[in-house]
C-alpha atoms as a PDB file:
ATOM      1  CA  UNK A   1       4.988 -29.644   9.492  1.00  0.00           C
ATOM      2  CA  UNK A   2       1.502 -29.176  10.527  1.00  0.00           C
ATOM      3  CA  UNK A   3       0.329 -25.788  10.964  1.00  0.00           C
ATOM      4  CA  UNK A   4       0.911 -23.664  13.997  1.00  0.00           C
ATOM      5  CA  UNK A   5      -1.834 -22.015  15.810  1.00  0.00           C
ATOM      6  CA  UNK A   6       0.204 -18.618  16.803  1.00  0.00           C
ATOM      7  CA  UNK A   7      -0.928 -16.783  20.300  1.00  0.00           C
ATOM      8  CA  UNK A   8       0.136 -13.515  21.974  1.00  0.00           C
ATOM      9  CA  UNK A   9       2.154 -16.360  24.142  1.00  0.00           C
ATOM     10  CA  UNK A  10       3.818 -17.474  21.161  1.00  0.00           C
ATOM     11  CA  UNK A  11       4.412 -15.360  18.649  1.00  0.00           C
ATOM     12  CA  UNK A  12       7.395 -13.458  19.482  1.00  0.00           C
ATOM     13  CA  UNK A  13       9.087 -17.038  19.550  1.00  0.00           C
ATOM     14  CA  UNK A  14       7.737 -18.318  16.352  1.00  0.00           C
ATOM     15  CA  UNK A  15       8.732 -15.494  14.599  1.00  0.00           C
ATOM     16  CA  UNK A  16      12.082 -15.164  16.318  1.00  0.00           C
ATOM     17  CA  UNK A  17      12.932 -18.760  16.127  1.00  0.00           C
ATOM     18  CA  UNK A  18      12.075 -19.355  12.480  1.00  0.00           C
ATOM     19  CA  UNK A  19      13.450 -17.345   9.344  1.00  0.00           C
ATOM     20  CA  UNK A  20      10.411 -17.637   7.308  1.00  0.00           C
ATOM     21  CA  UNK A  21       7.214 -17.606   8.746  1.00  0.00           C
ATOM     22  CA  UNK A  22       3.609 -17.575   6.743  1.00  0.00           C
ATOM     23  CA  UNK A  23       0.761 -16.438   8.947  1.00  0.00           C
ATOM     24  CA  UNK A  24      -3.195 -16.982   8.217  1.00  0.00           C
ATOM     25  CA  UNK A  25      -5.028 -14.118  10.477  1.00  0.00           C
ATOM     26  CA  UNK A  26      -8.450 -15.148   9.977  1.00  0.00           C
ATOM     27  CA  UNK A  27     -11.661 -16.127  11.861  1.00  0.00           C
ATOM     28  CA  UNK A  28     -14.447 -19.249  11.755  1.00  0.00           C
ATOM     29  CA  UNK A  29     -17.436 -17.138  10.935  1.00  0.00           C
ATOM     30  CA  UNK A  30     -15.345 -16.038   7.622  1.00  0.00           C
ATOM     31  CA  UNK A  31     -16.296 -17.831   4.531  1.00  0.00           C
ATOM     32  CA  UNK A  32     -13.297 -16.674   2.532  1.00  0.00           C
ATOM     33  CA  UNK A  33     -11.442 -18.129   5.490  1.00  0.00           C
ATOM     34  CA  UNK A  34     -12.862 -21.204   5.437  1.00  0.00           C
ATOM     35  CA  UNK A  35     -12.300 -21.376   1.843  1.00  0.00           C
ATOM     36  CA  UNK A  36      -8.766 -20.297   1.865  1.00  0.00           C
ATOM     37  CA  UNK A  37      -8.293 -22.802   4.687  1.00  0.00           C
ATOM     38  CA  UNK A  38      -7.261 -25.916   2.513  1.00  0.00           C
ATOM     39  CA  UNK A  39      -4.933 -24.285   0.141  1.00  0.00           C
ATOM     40  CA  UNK A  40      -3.032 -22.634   3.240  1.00  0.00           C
ATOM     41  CA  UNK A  41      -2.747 -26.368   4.076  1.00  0.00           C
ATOM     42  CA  UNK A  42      -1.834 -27.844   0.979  1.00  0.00           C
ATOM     43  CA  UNK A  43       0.791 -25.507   0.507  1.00  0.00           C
ATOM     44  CA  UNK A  44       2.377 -25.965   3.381  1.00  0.00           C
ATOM     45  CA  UNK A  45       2.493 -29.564   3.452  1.00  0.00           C
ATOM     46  CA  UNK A  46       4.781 -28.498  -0.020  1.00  0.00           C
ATOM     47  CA  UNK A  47       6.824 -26.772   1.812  1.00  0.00           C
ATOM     48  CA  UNK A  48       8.245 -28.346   5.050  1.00  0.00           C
ATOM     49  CA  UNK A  49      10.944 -26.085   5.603  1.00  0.00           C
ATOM     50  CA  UNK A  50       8.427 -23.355   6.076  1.00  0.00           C
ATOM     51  CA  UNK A  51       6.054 -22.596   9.341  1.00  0.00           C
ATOM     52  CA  UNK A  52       2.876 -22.087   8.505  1.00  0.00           C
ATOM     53  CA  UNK A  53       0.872 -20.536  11.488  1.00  0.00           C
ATOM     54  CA  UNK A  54      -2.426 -19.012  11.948  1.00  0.00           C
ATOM     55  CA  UNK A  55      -4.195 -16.390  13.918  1.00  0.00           C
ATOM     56  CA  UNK A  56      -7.578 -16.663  15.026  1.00  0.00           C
ATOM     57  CA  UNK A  57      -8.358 -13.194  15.567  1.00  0.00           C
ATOM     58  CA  UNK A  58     -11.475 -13.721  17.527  1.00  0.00           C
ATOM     59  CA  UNK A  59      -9.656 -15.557  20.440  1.00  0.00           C
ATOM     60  CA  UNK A  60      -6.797 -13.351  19.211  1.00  0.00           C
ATOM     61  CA  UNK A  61      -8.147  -9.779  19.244  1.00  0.00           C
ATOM     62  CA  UNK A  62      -4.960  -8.002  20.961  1.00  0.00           C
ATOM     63  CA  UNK A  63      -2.611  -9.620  18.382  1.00  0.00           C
ATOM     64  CA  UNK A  64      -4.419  -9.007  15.115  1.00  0.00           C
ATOM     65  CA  UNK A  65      -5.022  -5.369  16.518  1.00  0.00           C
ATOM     66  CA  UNK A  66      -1.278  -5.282  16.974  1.00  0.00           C
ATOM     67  CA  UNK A  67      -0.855  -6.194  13.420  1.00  0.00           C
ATOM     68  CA  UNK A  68      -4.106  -3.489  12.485  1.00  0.00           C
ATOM     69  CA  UNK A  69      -5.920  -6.664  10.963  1.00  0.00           C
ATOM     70  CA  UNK A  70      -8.993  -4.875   9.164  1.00  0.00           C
ATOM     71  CA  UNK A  71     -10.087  -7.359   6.908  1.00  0.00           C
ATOM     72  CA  UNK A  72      -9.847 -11.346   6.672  1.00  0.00           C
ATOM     73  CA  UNK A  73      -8.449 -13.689   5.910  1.00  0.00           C
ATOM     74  CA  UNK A  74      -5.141 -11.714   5.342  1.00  0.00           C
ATOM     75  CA  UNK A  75      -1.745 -13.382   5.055  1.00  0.00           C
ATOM     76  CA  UNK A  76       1.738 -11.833   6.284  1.00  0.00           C
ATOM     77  CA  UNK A  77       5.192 -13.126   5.461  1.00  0.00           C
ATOM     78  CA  UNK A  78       7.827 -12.724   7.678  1.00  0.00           C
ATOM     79  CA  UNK A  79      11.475 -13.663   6.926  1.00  0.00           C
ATOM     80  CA  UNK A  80      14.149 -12.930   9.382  1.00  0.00           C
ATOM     81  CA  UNK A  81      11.900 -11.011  11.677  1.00  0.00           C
ATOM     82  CA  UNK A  82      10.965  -8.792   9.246  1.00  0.00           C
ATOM     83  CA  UNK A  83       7.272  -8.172   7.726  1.00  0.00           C
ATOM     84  CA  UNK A  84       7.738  -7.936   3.963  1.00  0.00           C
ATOM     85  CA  UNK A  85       4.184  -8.905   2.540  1.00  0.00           C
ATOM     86  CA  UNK A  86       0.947  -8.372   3.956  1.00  0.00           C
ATOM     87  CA  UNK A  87      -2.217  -8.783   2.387  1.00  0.00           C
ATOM     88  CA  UNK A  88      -5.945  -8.810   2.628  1.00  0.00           C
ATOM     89  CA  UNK A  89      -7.708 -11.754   0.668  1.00  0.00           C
ATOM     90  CA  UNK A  90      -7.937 -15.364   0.109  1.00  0.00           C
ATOM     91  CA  UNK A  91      -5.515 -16.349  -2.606  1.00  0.00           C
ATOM     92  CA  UNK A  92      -5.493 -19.468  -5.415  1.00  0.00           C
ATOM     93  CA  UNK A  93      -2.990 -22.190  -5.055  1.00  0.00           C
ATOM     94  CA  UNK A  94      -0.870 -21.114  -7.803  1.00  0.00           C
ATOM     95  CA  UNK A  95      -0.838 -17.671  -6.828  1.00  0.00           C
ATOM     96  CA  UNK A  96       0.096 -18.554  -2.973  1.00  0.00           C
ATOM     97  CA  UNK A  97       3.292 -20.796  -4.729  1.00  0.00           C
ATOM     98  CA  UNK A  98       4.529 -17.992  -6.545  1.00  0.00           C
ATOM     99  CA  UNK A  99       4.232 -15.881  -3.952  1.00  0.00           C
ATOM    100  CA  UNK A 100       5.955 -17.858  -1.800  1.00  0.00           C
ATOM    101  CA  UNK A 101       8.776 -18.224  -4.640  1.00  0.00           C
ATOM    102  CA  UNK A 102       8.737 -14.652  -5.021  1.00  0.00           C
ATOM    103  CA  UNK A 103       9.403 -13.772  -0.956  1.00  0.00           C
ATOM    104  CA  UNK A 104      12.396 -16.772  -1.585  1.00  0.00           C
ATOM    105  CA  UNK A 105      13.843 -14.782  -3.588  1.00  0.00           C
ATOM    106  CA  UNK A 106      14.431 -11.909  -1.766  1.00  0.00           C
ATOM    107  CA  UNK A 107      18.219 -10.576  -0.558  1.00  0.00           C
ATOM    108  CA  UNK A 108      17.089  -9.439   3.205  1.00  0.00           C
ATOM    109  CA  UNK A 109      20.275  -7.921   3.368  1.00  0.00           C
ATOM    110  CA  UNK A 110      19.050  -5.551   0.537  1.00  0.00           C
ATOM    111  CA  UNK A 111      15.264  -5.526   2.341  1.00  0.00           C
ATOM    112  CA  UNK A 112      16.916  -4.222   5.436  1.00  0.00           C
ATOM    113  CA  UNK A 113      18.990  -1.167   3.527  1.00  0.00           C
ATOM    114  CA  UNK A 114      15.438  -0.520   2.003  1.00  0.00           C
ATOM    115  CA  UNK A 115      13.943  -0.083   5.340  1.00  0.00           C
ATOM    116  CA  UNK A 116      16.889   1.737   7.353  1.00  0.00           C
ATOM    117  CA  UNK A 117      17.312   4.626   4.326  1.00  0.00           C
ATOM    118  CA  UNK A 118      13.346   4.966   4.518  1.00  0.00           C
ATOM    119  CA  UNK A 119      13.580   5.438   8.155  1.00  0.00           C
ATOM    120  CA  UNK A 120      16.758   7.769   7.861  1.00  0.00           C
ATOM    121  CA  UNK A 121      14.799   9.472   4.484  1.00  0.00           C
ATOM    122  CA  UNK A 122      12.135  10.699   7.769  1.00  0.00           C
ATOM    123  CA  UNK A 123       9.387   8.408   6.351  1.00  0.00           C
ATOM    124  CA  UNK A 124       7.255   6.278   8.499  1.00  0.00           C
ATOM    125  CA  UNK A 125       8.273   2.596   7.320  1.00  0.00           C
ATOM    126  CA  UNK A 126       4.937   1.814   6.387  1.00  0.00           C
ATOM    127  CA  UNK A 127       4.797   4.579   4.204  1.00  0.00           C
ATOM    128  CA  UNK A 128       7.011   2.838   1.643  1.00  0.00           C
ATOM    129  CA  UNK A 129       7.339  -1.035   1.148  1.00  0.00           C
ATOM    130  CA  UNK A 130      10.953  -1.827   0.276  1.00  0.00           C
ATOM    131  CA  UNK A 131      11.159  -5.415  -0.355  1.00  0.00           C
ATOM    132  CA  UNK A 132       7.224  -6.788  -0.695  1.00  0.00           C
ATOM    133  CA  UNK A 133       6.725  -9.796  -3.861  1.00  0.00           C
ATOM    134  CA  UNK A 134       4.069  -8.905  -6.161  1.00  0.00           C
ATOM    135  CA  UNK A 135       1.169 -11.305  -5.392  1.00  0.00           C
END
């Protein structure tokens, strides 16, 4: 599957629609981007059953703000509409693959316990990060 370019448009559906979703938020004038740019695509073409999408947060400014983007490139896995990696930083091949294994691996069912007794606990779900691989 050939990569998706996600929008504000279409991102609620791409998530929504799909039960594992990689996303690339990075920009043109990044070189780490650029760089990062052909292993995203490799990888993906490994993995067919995935979507691979990515955010250009230049024409996307509203969406990577949404998603308090700092620093680029940074990748986010979601799996069953729920965020459980997010990182700053181009990564290696191998590294990506494992990570990828790694976020595979996890029980949601157990992810989403995680996150509902941290929000019941009174912490802010960001404040704890119940299910995310180890890159």
């Amino acid at each position: 599957m050939a990569t998706v370019e996600l929008t504000k448009e279409n991102f609620d559906q791409t998530v929504s629609e799909n039960p594992f979703v990689l996303i690339d938020f990075w920009a043109g004038w990044c070189r780490p981007c650029l760089q990062f740019a052909p292993v995203y695509d490799k990888v993906s073409e490994a993995n067919p059953d995935l979507v691979f999408a990515k955010v250009d947060t230049e024409a996307q400014q509203e969406l990577a703000g949404a998603f308090q983007i700092t620093s680029i490139p940074t990748l986010m896995i979601v799996r069953d509409q729920v965020a459980i990696f997010a990182q700053p930083g181009a990564l290696p091949e191998a590294a990506l693959k494992d990570l990828i294994g790694q976020a595979r691996a996890l029980d949601m069912d157990e992810v989403r316990a995680k996150i509902a007794a941290t929000q019941e606990g009174g912490q802010t779900p960001g404040s704890q990060d119940p299910g995310t691989p180890e890159a």
